[in-house]
C-alpha atoms as a PDB file:
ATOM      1  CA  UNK A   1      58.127 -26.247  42.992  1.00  0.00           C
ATOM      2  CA  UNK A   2      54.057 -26.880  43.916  1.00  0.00           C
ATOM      3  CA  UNK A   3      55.103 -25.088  46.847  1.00  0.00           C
ATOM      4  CA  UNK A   4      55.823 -21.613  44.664  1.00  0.00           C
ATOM      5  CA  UNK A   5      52.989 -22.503  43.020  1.00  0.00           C
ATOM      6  CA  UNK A   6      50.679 -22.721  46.097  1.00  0.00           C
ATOM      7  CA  UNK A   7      52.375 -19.385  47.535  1.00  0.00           C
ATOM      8  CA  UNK A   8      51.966 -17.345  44.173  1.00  0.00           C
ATOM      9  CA  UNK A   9      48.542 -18.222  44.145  1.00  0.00           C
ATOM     10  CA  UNK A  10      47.920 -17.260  47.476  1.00  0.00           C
ATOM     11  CA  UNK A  11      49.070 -13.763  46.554  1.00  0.00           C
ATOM     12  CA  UNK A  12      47.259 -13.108  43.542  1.00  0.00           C
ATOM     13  CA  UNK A  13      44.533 -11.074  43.895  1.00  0.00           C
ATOM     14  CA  UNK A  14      43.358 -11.529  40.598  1.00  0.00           C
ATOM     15  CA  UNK A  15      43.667 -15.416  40.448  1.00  0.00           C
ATOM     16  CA  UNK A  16      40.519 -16.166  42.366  1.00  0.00           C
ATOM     17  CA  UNK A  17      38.571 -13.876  39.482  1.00  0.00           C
ATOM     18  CA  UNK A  18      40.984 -14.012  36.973  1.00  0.00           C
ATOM     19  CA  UNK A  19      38.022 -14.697  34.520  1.00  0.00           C
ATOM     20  CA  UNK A  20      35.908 -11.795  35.101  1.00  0.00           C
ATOM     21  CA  UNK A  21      39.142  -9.698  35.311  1.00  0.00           C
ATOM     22  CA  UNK A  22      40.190 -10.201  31.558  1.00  0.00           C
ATOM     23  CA  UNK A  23      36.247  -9.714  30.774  1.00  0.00           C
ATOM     24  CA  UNK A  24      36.546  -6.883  32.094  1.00  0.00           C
ATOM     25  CA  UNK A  25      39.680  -5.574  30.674  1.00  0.00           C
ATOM     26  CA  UNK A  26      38.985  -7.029  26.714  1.00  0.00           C
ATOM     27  CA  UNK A  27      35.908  -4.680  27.110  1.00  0.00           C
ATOM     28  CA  UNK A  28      37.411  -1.572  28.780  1.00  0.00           C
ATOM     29  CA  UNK A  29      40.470  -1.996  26.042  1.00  0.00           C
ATOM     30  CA  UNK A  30      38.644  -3.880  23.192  1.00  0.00           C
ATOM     31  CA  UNK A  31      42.900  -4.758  21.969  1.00  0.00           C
ATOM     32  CA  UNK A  32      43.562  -6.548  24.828  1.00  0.00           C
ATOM     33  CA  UNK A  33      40.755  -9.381  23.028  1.00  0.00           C
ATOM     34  CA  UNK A  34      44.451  -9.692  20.681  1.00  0.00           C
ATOM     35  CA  UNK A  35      46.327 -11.092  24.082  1.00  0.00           C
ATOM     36  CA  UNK A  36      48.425 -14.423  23.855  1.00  0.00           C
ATOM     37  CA  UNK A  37      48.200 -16.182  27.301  1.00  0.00           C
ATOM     38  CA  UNK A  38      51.313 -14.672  27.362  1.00  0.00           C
ATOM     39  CA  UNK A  39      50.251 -10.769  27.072  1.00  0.00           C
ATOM     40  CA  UNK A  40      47.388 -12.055  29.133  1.00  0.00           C
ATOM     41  CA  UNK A  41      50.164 -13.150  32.243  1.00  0.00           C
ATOM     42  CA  UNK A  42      52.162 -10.125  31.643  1.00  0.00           C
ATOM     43  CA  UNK A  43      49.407  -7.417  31.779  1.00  0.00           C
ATOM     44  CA  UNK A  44      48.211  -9.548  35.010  1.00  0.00           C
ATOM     45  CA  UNK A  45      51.583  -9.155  36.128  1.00  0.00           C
ATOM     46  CA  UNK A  46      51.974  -5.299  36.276  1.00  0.00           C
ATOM     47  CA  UNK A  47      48.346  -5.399  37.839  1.00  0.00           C
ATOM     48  CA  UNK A  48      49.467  -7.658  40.407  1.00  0.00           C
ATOM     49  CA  UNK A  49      52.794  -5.971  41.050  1.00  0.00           C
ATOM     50  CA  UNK A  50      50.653  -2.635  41.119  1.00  0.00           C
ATOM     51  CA  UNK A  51      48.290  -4.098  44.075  1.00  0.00           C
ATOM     52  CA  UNK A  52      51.542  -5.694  46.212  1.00  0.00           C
ATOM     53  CA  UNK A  53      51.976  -2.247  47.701  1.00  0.00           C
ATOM     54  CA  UNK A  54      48.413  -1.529  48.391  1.00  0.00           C
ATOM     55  CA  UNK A  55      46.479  -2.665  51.851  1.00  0.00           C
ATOM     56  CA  UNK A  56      44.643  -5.878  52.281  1.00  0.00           C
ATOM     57  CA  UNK A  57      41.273  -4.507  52.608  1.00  0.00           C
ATOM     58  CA  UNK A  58      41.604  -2.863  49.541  1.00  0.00           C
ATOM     59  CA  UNK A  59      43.118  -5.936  47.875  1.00  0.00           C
ATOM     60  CA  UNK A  60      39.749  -8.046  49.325  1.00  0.00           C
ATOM     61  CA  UNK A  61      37.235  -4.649  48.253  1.00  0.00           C
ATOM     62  CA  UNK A  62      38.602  -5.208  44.291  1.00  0.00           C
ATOM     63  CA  UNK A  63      38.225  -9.351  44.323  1.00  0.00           C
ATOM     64  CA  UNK A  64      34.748  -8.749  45.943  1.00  0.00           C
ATOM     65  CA  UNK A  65      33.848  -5.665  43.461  1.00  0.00           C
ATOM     66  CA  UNK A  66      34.974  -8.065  40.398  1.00  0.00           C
ATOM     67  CA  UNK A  67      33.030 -10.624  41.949  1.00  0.00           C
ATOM     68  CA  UNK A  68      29.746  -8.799  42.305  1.00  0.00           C
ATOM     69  CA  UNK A  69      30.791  -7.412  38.489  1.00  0.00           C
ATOM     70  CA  UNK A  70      30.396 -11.059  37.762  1.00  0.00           C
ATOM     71  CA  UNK A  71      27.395 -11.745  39.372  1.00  0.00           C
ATOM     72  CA  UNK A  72      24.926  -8.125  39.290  1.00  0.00           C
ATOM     73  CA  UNK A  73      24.280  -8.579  35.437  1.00  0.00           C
ATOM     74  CA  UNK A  74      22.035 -11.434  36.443  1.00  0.00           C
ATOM     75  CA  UNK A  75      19.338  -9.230  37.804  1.00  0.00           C
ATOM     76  CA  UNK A  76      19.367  -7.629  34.422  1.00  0.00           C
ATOM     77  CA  UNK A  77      20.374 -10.208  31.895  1.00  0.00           C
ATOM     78  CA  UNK A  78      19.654 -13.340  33.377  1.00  0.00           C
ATOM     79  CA  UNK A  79      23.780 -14.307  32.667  1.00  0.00           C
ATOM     80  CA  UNK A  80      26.857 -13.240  34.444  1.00  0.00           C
ATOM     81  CA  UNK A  81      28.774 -10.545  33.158  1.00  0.00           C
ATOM     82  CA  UNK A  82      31.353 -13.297  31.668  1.00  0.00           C
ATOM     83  CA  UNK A  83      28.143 -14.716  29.678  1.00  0.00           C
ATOM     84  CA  UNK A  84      27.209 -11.881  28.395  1.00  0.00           C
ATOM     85  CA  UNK A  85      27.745 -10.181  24.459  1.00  0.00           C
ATOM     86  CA  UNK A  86      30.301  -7.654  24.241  1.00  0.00           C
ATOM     87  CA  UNK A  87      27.369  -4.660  24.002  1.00  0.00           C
ATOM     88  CA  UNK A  88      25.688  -5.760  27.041  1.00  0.00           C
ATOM     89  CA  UNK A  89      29.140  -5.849  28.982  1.00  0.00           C
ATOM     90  CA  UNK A  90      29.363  -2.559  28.083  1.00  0.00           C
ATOM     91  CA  UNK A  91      26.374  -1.335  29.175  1.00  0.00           C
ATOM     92  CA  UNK A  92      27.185  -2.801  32.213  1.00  0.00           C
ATOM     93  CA  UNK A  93      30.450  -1.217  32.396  1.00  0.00           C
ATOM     94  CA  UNK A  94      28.886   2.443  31.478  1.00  0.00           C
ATOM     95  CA  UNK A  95      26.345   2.000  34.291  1.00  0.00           C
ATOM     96  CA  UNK A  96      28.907   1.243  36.782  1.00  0.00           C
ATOM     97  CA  UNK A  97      30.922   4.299  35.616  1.00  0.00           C
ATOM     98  CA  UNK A  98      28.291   6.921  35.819  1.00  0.00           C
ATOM     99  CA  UNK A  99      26.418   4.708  38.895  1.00  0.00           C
ATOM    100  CA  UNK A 100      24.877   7.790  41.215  1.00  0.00           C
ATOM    101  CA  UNK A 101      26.859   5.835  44.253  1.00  0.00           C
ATOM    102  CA  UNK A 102      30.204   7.481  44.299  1.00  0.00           C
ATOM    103  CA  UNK A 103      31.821   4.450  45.701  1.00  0.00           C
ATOM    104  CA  UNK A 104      30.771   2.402  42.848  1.00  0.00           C
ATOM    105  CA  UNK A 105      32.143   4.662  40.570  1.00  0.00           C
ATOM    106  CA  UNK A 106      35.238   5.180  41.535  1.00  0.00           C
ATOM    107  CA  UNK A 107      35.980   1.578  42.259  1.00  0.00           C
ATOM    108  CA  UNK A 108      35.002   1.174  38.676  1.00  0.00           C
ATOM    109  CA  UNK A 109      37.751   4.118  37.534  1.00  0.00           C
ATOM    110  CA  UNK A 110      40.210   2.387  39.984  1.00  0.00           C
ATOM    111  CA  UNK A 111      39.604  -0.953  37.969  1.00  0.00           C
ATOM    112  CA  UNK A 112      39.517   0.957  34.654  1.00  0.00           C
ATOM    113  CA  UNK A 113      43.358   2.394  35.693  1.00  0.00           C
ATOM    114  CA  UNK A 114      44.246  -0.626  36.777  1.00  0.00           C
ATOM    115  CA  UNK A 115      42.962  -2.138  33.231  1.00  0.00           C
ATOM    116  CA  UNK A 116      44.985   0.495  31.574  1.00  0.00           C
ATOM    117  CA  UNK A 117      48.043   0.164  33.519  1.00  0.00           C
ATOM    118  CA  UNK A 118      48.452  -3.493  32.523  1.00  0.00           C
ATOM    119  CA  UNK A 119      47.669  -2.905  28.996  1.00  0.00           C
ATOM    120  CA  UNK A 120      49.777  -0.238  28.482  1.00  0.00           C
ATOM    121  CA  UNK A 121      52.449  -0.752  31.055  1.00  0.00           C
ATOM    122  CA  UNK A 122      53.569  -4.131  28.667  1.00  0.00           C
ATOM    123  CA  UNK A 123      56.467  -3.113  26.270  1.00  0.00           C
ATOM    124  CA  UNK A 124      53.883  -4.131  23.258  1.00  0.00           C
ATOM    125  CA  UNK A 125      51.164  -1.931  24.604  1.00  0.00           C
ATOM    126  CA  UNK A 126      53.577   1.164  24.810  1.00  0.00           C
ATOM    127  CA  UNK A 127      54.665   0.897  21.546  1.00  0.00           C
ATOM    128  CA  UNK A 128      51.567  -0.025  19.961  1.00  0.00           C
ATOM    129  CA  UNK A 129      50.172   3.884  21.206  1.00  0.00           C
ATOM    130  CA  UNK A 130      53.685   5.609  20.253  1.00  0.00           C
ATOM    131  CA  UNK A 131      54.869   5.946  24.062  1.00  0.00           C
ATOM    132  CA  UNK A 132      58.922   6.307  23.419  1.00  0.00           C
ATOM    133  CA  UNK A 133      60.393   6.990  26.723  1.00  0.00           C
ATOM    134  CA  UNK A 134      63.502   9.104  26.812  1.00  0.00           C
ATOM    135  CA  UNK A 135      65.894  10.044  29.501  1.00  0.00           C
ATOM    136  CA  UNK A 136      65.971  13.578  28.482  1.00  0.00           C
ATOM    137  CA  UNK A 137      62.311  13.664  29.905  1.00  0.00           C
ATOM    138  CA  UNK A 138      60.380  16.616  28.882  1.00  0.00           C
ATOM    139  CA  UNK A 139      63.605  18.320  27.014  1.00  0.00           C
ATOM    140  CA  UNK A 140      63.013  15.423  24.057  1.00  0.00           C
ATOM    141  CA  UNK A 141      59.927  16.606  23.130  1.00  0.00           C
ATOM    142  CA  UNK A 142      60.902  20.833  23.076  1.00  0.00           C
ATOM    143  CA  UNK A 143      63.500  19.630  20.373  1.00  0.00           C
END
């Protein structure tokens, strides 16, 4: 069983900066702050499912981008971005999403989606912003 445990580990992406993660994510969706450590493993769930597919390097590039989300705030604040007040995260969020280095910014969009995706993407989170899927597809909402 420690064995699974060791090897699931090893495969998380997010377990490493799992902190700084659901900072980010309680401030990107402010409902997520509502999260069980339940919700909280689910929504890391989809994330991590989401990331299987995608390439190492890209994999290491989001750990190291949450990592220097973590750290950057110091020059500023004097705290790490998990010390800081929810307004200040914020501002630290906005500056990242309009940051003149297009790199920056769309690693922060990719993190925003991938915020989203595991918010959302959980039964609870679906239902809580009316999403009904239907087999009919498009037809179901023409009727």
């Amino acid at each position: 069983m420690l064995g699974a445990a060791a090897k699931e580990s090893s495969r998380s992406v997010l377990a490493p900066v799992r902190v700084v993660f659901r900072a980010v994510v309680a401030t990107v969706v402010p409902e997520a702050k509502q999260l069980d450590e339940t919700g909280w493993l689910a929504l890391e769930a989809l994330v991590e499912d989401a990331l299987e597919i995608r390439p190492p390097a890209l994999r290491g590039q989001l750990r190291f981008f949450l990592l220097a989300i973590e750290w950057l705030p110091v020059l500023r604040y004097g705290r790490t971005f998990t010390a800081l007040g929810e307004e200040q995260r914020g501002r630290v969020l906005r500056y990242l999403q309009n940051h003149p280095v297009e790199r920056i910014r769309c690693g922060f969009w990719g993190l925003r989606t991938l915020a989203f995706l595991g918010y959302y993407g959980r039964p609870e989170g679906a239902h809580a912003i009316g999403y009904r899927p239907d087999p009919r597809g498009w037809e179901a909402v023409r009727r």
